[in-house]
Protein backbone atom coordinates (compact mmCIF):
# COMPACT_ATOMS: atom_id res chain seq x y z
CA UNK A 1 100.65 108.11 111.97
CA UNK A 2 98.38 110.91 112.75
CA UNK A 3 94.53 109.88 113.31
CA UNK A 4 92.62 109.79 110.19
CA UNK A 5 89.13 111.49 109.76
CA UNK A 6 86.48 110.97 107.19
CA UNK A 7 86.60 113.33 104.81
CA UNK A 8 84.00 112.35 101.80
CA UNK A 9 82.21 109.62 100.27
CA UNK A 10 82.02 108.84 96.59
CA UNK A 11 81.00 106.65 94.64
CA UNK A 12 83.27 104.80 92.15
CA UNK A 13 87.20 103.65 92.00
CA UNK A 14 87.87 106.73 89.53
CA UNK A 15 86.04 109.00 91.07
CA UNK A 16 87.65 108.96 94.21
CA UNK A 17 91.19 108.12 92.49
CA UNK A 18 90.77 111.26 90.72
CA UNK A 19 89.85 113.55 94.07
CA UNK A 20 93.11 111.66 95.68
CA UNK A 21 94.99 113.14 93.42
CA UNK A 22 93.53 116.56 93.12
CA UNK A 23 94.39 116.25 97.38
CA UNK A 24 97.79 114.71 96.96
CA UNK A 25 99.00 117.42 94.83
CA UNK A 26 98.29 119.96 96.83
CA UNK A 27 100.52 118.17 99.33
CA UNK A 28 97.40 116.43 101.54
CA UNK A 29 97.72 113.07 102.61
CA UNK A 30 94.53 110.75 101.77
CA UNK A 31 93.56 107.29 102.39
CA UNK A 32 90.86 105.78 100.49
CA UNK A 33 89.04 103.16 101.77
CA UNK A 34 86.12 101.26 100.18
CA UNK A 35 85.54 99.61 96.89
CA UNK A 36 89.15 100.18 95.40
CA UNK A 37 90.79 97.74 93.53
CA UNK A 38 88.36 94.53 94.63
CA UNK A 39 87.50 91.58 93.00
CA UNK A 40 84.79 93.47 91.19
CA UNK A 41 86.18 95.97 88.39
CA UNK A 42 81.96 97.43 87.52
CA UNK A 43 80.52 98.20 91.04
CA UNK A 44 77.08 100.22 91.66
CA UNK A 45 75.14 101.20 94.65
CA UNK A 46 76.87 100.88 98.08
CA UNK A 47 78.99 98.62 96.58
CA UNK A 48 80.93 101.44 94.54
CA UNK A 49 81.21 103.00 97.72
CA UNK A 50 84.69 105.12 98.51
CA UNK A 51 85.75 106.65 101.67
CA UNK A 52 88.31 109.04 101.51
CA UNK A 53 90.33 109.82 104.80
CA UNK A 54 92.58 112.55 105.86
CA UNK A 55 94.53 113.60 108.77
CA UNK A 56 92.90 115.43 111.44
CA UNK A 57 94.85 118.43 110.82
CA UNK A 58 95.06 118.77 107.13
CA UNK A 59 91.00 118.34 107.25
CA UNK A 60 90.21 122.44 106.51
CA UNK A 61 92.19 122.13 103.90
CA UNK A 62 91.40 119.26 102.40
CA UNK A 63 87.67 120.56 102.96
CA UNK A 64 89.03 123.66 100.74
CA UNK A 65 90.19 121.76 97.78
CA UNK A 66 87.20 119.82 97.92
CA UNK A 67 85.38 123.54 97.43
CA UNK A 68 87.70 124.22 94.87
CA UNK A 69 86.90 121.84 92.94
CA UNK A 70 83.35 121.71 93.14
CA UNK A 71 83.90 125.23 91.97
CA UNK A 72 85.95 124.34 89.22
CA UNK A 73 83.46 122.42 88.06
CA UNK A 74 80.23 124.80 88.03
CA UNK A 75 82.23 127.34 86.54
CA UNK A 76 82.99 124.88 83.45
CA UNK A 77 80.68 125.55 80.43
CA UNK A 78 78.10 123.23 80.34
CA UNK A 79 78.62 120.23 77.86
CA UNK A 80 74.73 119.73 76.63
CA UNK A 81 75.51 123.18 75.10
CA UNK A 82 77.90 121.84 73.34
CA UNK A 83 76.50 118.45 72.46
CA UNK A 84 73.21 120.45 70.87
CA UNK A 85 75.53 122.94 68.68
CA UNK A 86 77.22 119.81 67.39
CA UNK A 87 74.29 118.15 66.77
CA UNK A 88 72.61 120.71 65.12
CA UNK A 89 75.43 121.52 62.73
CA UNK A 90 75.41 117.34 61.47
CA UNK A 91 71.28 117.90 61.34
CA UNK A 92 72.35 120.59 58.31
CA UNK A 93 74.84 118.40 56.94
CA UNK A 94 72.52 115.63 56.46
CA UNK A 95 69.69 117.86 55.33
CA UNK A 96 72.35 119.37 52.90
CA UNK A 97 73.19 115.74 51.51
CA UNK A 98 69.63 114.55 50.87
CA UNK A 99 69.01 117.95 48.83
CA UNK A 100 72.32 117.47 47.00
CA UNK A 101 71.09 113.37 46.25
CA UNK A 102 67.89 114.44 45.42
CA UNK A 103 68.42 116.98 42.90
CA UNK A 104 71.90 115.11 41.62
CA UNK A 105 69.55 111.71 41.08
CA UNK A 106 67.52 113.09 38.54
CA UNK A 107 70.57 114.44 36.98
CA UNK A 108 72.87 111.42 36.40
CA UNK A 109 69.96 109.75 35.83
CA UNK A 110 69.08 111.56 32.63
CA UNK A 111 73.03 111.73 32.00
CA UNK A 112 73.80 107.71 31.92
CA UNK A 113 70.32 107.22 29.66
C-alpha cells in the first residue's frame, strides 16, 4: 500500500463520511481516521475529530475536489434567504387569520343569539 498523507481534518463522523465519498467517487482512495464509529455516537470538540488520509500521489487531486467542493458550496444560494421568505409568508398567514377571527367573532356571535 502506497504511503498515506494527511489530507484534512473535520470534525464529525458525517462530515467526513460525506467528503469520503465525494473523494471515492471521483476514484481517490481515502482513509479516515479519528472519531468514526467509537463507542460514542454524539462527539464534540477534539473528540469529533476526523482525519482523512490519502495516497501521496492522488494528494493534488484530492486537494482539487476538496476546492470543488468548497466551491460548490459558496456558490449555493444561501438558506437564511430562504428561511426569512418562508417566514415572512406564515407572519401574513397568521396576521390574515386573526383579522378573519376577529371580524368572523362578532359575526357568528350575533348569528347564534
Amino acid at each position: 500500500m502506497p504511503p498515506l498523507v494527511a489530507l484534512t481534518t473535520v470534525h464529525g463522523s458525517f462530515t467526513a463520511h460525506v467528503l469520503a465519498a465525494r473523494l471515492a467517487s471521483e476514484g481517490i482512495d481515502v482513509e479516515l481516521r479519528g472519531a468514526v464509529g467509537g463507542a460514542y455516537g454524539l462527539t464534540v470538540g477534539d473528540m469529533a475529530r476526523v482525519d482523512l488520509y490519502v495516497p501521496e500521489e492522488q494528494m493534488e487531486d484530492a486537494q482539487l475536489v476538496l476546492l470543488a467542493s468548497e466551491i460548490d458550496a459558496a456558490m449555493d444560494p444561501d438558506d437564511r434567504e430562504t428561511r426569512s421568505a418562508f417566514t415572512v409568508n406564515w407572519a401574513w398567514v397568521a396576521a390574515l387569520v386573526l383579522v378573519v377571527v376577529a371580524v368572523a367573532a362578532p359575526i357568528l356571535r350575533f348569528l347564534a343569539a
